[in-house]
N, C-alpha and C. Protein backbone atom coordinates (compact mmCIF):
# COMPACT_ATOMS: atom_id res chain seq x y z
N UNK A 1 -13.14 28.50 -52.46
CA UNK A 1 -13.79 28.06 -51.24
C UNK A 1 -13.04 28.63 -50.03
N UNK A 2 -13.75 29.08 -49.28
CA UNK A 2 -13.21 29.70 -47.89
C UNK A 2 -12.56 28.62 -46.98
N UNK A 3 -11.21 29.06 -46.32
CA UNK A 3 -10.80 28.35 -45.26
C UNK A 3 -11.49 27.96 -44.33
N UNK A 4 -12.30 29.17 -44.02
CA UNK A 4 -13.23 29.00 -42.21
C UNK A 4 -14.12 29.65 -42.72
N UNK A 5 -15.18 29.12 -42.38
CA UNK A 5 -16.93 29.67 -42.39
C UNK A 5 -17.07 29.83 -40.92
N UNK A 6 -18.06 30.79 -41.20
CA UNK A 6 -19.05 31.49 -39.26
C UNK A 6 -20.08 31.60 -39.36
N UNK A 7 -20.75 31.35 -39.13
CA UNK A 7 -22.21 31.50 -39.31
C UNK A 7 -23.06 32.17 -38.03
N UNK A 8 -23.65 33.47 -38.02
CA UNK A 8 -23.80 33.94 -36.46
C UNK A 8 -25.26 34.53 -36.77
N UNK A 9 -26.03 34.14 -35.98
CA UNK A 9 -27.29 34.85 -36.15
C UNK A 9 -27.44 35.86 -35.59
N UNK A 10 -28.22 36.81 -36.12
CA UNK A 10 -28.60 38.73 -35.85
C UNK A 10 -29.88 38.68 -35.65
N UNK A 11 -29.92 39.69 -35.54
CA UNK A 11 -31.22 40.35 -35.08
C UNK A 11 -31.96 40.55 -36.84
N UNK A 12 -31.11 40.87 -37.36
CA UNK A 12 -31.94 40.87 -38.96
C UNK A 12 -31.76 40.02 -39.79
N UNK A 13 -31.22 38.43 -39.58
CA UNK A 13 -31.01 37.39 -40.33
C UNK A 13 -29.85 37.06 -39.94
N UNK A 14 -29.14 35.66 -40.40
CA UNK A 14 -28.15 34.99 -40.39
C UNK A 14 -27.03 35.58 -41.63
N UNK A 15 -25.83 35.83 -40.49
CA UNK A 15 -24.46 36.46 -41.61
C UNK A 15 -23.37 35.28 -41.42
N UNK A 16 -23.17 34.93 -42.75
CA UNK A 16 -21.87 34.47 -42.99
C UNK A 16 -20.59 34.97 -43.09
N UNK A 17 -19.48 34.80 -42.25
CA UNK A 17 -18.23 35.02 -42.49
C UNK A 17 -17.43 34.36 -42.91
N UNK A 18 -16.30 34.50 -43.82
CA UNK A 18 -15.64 33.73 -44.76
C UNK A 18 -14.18 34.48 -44.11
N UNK A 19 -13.41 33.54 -44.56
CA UNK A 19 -11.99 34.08 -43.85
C UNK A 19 -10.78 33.05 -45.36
N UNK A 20 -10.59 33.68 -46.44
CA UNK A 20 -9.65 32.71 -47.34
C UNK A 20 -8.25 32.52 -47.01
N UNK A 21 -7.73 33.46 -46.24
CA UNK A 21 -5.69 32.57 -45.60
C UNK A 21 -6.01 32.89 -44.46
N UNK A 22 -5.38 32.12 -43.75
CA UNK A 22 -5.15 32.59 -41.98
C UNK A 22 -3.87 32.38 -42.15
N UNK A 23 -2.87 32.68 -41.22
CA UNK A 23 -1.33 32.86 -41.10
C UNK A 23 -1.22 31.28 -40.46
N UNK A 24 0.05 30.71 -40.92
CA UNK A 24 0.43 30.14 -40.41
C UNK A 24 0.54 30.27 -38.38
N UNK A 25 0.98 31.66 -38.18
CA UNK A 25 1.24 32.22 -37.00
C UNK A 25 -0.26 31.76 -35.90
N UNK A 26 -1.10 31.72 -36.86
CA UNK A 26 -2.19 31.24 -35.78
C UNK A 26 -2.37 29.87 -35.43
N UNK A 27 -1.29 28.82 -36.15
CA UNK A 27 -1.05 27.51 -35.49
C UNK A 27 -1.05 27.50 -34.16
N UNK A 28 0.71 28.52 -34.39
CA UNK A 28 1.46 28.74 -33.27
C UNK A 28 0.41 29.11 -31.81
N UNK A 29 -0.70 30.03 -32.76
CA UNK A 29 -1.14 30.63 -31.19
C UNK A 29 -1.94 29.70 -30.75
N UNK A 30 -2.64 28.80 -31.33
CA UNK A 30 -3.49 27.91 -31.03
C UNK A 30 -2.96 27.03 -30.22
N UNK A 31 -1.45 26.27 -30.75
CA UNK A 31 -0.89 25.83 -29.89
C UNK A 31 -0.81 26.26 -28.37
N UNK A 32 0.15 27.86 -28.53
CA UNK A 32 0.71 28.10 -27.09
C UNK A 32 -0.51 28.42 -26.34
N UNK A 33 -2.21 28.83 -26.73
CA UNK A 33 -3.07 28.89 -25.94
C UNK A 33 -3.82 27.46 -25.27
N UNK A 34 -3.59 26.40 -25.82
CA UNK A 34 -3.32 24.95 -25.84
C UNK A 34 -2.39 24.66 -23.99
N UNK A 35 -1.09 25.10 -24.42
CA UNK A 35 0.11 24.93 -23.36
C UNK A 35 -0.54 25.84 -22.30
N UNK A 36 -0.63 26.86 -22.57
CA UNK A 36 -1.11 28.19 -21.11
C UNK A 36 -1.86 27.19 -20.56
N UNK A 37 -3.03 26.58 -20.94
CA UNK A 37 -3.98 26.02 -20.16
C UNK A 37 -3.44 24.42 -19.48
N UNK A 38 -2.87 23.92 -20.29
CA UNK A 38 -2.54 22.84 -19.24
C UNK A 38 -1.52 23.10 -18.32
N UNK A 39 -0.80 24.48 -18.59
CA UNK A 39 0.35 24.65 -17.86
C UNK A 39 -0.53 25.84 -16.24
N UNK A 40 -1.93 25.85 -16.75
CA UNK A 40 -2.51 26.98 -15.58
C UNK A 40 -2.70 26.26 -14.16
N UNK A 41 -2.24 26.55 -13.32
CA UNK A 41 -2.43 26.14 -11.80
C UNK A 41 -4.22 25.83 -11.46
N UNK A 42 -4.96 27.09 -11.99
CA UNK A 42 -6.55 26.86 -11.69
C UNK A 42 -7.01 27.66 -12.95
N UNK A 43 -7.99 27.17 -13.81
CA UNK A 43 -8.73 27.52 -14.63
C UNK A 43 -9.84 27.18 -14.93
N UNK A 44 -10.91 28.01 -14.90
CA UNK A 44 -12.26 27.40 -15.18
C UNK A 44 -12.62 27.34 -16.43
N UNK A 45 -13.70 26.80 -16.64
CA UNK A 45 -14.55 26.24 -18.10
C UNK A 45 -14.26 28.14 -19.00
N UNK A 46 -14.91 28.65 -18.09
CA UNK A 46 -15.42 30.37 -17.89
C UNK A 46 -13.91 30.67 -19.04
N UNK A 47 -13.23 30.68 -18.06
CA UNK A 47 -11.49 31.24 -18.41
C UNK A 47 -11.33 30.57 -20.08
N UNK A 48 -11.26 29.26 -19.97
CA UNK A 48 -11.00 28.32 -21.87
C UNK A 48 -11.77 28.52 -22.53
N UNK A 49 -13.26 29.26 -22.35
CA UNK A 49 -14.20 29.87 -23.21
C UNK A 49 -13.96 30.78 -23.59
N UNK A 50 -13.61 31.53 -22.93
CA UNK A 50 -13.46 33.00 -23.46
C UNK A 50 -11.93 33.29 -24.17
N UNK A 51 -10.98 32.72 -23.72
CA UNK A 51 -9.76 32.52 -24.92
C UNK A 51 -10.13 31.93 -25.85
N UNK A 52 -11.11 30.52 -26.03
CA UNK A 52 -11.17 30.20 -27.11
C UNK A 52 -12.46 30.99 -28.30
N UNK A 53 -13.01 31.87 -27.75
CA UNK A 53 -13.85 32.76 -27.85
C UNK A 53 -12.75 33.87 -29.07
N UNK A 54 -11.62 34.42 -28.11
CA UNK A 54 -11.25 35.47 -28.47
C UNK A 54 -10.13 35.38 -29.74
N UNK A 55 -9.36 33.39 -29.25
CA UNK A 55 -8.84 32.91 -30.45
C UNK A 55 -9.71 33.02 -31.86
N UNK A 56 -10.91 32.19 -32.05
CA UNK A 56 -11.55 32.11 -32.90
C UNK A 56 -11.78 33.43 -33.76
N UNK A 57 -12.47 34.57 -32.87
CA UNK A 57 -12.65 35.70 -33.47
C UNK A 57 -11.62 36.29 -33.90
N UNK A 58 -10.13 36.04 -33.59
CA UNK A 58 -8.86 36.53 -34.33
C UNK A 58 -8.45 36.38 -35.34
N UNK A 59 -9.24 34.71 -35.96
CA UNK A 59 -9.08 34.68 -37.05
C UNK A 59 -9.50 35.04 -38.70
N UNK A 60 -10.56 35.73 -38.11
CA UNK A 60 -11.81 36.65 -39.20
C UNK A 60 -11.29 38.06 -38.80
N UNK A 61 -11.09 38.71 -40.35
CA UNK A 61 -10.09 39.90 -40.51
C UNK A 61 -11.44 40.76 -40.46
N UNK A 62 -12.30 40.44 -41.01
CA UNK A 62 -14.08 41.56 -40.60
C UNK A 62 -14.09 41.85 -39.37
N UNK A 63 -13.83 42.98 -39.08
CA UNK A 63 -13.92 43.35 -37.60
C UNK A 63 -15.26 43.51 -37.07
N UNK A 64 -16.28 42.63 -37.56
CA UNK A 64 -17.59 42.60 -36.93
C UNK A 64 -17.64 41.10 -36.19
N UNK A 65 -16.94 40.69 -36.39
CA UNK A 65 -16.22 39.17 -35.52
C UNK A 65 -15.33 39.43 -34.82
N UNK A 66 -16.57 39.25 -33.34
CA UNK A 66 -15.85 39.41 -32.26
C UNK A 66 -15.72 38.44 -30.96
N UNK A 67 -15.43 38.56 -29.93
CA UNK A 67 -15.91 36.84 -28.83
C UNK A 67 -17.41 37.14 -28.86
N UNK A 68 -17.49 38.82 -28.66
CA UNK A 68 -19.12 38.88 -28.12
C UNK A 68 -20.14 38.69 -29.37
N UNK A 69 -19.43 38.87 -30.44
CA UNK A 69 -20.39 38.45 -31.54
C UNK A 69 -20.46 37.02 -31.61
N UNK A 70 -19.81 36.30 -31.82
CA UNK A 70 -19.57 34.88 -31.45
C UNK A 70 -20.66 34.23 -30.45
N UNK A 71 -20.30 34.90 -29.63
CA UNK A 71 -21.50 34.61 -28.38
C UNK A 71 -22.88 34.69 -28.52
N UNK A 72 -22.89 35.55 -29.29
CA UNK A 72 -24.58 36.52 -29.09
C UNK A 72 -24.79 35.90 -29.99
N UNK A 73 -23.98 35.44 -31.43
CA UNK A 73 -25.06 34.94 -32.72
C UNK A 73 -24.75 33.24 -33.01
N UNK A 74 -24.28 32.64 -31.81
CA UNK A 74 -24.08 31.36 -31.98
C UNK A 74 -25.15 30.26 -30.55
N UNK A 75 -25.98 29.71 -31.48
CA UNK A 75 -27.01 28.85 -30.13
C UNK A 75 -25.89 27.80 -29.13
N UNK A 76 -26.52 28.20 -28.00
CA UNK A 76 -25.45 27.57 -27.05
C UNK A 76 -25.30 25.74 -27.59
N UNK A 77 -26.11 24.65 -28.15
CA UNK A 77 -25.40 23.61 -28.10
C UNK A 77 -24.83 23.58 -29.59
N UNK A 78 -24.81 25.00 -29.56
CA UNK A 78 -23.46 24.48 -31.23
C UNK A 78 -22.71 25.42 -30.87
N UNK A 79 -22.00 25.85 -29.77
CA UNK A 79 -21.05 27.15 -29.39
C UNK A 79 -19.77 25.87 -29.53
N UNK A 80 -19.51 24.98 -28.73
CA UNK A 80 -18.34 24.16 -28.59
C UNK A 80 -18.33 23.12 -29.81
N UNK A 81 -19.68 22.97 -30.31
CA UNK A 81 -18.97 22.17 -32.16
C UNK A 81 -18.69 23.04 -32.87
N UNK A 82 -18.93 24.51 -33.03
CA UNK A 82 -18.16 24.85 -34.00
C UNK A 82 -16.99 25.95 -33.35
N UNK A 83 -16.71 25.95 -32.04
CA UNK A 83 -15.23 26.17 -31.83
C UNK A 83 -14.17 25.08 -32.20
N UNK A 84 -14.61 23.83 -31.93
CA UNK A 84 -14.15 22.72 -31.98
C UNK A 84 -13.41 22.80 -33.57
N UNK A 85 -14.71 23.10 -34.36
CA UNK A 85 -14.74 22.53 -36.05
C UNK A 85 -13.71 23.69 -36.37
N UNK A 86 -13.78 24.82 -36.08
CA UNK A 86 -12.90 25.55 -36.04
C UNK A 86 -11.57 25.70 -36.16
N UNK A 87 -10.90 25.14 -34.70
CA UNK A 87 -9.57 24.88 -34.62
C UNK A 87 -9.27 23.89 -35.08
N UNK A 88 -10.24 23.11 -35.45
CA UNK A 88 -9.70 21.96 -36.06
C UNK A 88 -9.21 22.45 -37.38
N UNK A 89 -9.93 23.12 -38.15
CA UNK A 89 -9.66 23.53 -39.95
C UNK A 89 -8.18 24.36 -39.66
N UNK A 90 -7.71 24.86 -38.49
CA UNK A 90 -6.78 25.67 -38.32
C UNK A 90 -5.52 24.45 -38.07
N UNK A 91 -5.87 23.24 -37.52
CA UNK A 91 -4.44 22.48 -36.91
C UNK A 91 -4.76 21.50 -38.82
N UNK A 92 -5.68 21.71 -39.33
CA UNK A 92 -5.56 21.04 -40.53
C UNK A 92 -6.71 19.75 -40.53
N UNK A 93 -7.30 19.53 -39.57
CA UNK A 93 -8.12 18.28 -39.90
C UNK A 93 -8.71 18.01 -40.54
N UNK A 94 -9.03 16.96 -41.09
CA UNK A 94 -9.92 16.91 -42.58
C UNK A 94 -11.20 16.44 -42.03
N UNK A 95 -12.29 16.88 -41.89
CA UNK A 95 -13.77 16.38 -41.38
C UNK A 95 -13.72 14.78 -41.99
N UNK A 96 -14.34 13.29 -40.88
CA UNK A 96 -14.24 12.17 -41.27
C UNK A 96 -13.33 11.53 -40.99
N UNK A 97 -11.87 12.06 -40.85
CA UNK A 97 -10.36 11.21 -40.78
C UNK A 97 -10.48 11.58 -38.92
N UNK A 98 -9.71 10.65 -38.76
CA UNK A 98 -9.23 10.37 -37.23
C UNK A 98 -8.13 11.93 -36.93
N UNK A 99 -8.48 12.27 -36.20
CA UNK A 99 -7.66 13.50 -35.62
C UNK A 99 -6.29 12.97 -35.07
N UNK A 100 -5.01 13.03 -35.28
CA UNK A 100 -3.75 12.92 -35.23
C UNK A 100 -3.47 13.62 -33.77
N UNK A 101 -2.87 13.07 -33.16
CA UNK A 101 -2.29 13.63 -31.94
C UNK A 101 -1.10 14.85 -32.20
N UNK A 102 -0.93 15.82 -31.89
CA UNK A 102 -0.07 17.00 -32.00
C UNK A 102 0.91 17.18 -30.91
């Protein structure tokens, strides 16, 4: 079973991406992209989208996952549940259990 699923719609059907290890190292980045933002003087919605855009797509080694693929094949009111569902499978959350403060 895959770590992280993607699911992005095309122009010629719906593609699944599967991703089976991610590095530990992408905790880390999740974290310190986490800190940048509360530590940013002014940042818009715009700005935490598109890092979390460019995080996500870092973690699928298919280089056809990209922010802009992300963008283009994901319907806007499921763009932020499955960034969300996302980093979550990355800090470890188990879908159902109460999310742990970090």
């Amino acid at each position: 079973m895959a770590k992280l699923e993607l699911n992005l719609h095309t122009k010629t059907g719906d593609v699944q991406y599967e991703e089976h290890h991610v590095s530990g190292q992408k905790y880390l980045d999740l974290m310190n992209m986490k800190i940048e933002f509360e530590k940013a003087k002014t940042i818009t919605i715009v700005d935490v989208l598109e890092e979390r855009l460019k995080f996500t797509a870092s973690l699928f080694s298919d280089e056809k996952v990209t922010a802009e693929a992300i963008l283009q094949g994901t319907d806007p009111w499921e763009l932020i549940p499955m960034l969300d569902r996302i980093e979550d499978a990355v800090l470890g959350v188990v879908p159902g259990e109460e999310k742990k403060e970090v």
